[in-house]
Protein backbone atom coordinates (compact mmCIF):
# COMPACT_ATOMS: atom_id res chain seq x y z
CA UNK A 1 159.85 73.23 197.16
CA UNK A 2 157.24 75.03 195.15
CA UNK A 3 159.13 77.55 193.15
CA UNK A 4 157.57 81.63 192.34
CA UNK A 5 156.45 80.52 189.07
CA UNK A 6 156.86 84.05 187.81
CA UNK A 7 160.26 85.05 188.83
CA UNK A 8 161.33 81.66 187.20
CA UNK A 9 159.48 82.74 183.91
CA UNK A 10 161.64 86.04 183.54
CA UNK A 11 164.45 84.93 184.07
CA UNK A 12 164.25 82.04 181.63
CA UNK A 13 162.74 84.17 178.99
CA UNK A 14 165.78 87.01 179.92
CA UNK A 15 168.12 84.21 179.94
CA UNK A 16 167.24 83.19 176.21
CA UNK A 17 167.01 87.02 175.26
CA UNK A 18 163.47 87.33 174.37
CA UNK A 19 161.44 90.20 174.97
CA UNK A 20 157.07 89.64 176.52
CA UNK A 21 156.07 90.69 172.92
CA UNK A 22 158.72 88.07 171.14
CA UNK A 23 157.28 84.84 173.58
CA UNK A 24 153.70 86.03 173.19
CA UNK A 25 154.01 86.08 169.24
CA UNK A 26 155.76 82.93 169.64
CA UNK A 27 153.33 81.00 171.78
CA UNK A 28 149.64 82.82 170.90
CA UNK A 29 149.56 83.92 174.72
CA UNK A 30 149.05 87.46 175.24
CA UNK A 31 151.56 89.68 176.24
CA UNK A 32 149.62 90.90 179.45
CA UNK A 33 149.06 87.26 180.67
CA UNK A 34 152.93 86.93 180.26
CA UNK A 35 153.39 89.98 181.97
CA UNK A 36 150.52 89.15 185.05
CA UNK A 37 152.36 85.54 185.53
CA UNK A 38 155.57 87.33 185.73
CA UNK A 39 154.89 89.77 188.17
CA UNK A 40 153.25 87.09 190.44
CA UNK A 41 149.76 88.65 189.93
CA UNK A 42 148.55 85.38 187.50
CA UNK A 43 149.34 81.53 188.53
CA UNK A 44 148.71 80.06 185.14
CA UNK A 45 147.40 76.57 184.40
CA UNK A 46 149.30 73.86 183.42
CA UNK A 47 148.81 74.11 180.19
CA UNK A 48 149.20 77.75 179.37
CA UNK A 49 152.13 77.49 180.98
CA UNK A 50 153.56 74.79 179.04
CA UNK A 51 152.19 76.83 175.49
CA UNK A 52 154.41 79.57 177.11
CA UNK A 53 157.72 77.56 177.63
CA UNK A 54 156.82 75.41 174.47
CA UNK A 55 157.99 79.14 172.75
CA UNK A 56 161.17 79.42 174.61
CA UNK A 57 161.64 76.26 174.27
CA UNK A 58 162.20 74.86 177.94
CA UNK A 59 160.11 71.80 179.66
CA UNK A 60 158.19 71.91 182.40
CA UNK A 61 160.78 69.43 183.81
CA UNK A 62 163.72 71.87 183.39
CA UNK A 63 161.82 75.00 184.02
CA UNK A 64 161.09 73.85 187.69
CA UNK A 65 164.27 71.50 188.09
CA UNK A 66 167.28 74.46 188.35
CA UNK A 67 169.89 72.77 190.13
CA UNK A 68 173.64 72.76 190.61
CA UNK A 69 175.43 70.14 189.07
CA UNK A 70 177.10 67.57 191.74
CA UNK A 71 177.56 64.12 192.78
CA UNK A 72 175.21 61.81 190.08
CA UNK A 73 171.87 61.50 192.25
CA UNK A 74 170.43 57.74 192.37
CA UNK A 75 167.72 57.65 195.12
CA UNK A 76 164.98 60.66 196.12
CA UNK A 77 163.85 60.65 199.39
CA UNK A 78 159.59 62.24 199.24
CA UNK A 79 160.48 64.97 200.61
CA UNK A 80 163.19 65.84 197.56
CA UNK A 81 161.17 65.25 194.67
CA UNK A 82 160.58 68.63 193.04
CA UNK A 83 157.14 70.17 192.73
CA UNK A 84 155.63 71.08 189.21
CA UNK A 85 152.06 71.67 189.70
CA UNK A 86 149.66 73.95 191.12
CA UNK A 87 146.26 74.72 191.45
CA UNK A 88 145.07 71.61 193.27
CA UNK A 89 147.15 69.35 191.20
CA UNK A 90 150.51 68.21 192.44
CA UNK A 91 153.62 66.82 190.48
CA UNK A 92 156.17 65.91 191.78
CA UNK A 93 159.14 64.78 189.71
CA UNK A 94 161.51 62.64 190.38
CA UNK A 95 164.82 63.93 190.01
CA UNK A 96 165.75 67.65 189.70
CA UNK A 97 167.78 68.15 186.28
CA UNK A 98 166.28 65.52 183.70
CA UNK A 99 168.38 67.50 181.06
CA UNK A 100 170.12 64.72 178.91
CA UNK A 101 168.26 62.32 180.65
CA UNK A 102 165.38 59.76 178.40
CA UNK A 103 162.64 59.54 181.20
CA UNK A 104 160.70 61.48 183.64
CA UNK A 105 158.72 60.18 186.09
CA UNK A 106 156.61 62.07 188.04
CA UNK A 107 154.23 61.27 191.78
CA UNK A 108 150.35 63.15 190.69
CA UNK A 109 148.13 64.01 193.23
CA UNK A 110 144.41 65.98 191.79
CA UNK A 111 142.33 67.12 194.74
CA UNK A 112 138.98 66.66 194.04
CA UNK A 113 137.40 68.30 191.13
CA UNK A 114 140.98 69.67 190.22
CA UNK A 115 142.17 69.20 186.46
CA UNK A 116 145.07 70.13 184.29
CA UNK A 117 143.07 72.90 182.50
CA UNK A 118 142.97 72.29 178.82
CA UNK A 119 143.52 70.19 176.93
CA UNK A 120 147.57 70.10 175.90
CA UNK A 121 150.23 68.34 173.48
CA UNK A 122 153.52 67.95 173.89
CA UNK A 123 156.46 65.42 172.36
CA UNK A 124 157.17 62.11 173.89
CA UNK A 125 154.56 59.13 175.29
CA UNK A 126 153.35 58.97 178.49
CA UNK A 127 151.84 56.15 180.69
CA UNK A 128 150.74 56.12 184.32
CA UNK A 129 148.44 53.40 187.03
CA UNK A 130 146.16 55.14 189.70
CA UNK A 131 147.33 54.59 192.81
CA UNK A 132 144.00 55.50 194.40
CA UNK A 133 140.67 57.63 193.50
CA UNK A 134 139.36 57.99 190.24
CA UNK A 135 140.83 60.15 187.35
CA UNK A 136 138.70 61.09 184.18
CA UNK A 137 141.33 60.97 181.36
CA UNK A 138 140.69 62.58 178.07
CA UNK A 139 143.19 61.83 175.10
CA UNK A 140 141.73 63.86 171.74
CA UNK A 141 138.09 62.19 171.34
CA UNK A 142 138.29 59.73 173.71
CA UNK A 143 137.16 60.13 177.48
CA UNK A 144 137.82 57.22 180.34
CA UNK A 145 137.19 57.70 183.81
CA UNK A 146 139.99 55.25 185.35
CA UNK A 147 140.36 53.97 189.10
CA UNK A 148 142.66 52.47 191.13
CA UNK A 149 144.93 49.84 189.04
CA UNK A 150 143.91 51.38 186.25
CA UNK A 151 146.28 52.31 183.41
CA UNK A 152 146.88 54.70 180.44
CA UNK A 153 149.61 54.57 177.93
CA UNK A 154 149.49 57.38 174.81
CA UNK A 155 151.60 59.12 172.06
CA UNK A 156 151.61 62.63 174.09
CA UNK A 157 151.37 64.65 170.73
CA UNK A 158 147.68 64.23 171.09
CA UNK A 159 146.14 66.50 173.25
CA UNK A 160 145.33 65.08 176.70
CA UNK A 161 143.17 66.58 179.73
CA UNK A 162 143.48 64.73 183.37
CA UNK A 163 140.66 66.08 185.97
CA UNK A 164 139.87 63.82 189.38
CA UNK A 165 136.12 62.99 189.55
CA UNK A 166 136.11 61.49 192.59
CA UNK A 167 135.48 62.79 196.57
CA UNK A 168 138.91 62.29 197.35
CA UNK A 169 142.40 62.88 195.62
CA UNK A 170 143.25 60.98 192.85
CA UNK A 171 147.17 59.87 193.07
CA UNK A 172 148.87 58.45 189.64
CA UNK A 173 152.72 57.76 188.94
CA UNK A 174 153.39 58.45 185.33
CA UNK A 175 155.90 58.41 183.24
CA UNK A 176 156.95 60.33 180.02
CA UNK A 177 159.77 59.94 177.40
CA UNK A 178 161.29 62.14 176.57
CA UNK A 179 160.84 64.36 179.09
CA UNK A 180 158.47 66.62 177.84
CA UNK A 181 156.24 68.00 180.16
């Protein structure tokens, strides 16, 4: 299920009593950008969206994974894994709530010429193999282009850019601890 990425964003920010103004001092993000994604008139990228939960704080993880606790979860059928991306990139995370949990791993799909905007930092490592296509992967200086087999493994404090570079869509799995993203 891709969730209204807006309505999500207000009540999050509501639920942790800050005001636009407070979360756009907090995170450098202007108050009218916070204000267009909430009102559904803005899809941000990836990465100004994680700058604007990074000053709540909330993950990416959490922020798309709302779910009622049950019966502990062990297996995820495809069509169950929830969605975090947009704009031509897909994630999809295995596992709704990852709160208290050590590891996310998450199912990446870039269409072709997509990327995950600029470049971004969060805590934790991350590693991934592509599955199939080819992924340019930029981690501070350093740019590879990678291809199927491939691998990456980095401290996720550095900031990181993925974009697919090839004619068809790149797909990864990845992993990050903690769950960060």
């Amino acid at each position: 299920m891709v969730a209204d990425v807006g309505q999500r964003l207000r009540l999050v920010r509501v639920a942790r009593n800050l005001s636009q103004r407070e979360l756009a001092k907090r995170t450098g993000v202007t108050n009218s950008t916070i204000s267009l994604i909430e009102s559904g008139d803005m899809n941000p990228s990836i990465g100004t969206l994680k700058r604007v939960l990074d000053g709540i704080p909330v993950t990416l993880g959490d922020f798309f994974s709302f779910e009622t606790e049950g019966q502990e979860k062990y297996f995820y059928p495809a069509e169950d894994l929830t969605e975090i991306g947009q704009k031509g990139v897909s994630l999809r995370q295995v596992g709704g709530n990852l709160f208290g949990r050590a590891l996310q791993v998450l199912h990446e799909r870039y269409e072709p010429a997509s990327d995950t905007g600029v470049a971004y930092a969060h805590d934790g490592e991350e590693a991934g193999v592509v599955i199939r296509g080819q992924v340019e992967v930029t981690v501070e200086n350093q740019t590879h282009i990678l291809g199927p087999g491939d691998a990456y493994y980095f401290d996720s404090r550095k900031p990181h850019r993925f974009r697919c570079i090839s004619e068809e869509p790149c797909e990864l799995i990845s992993a990050c601890t903690p769950p960060t993203f």
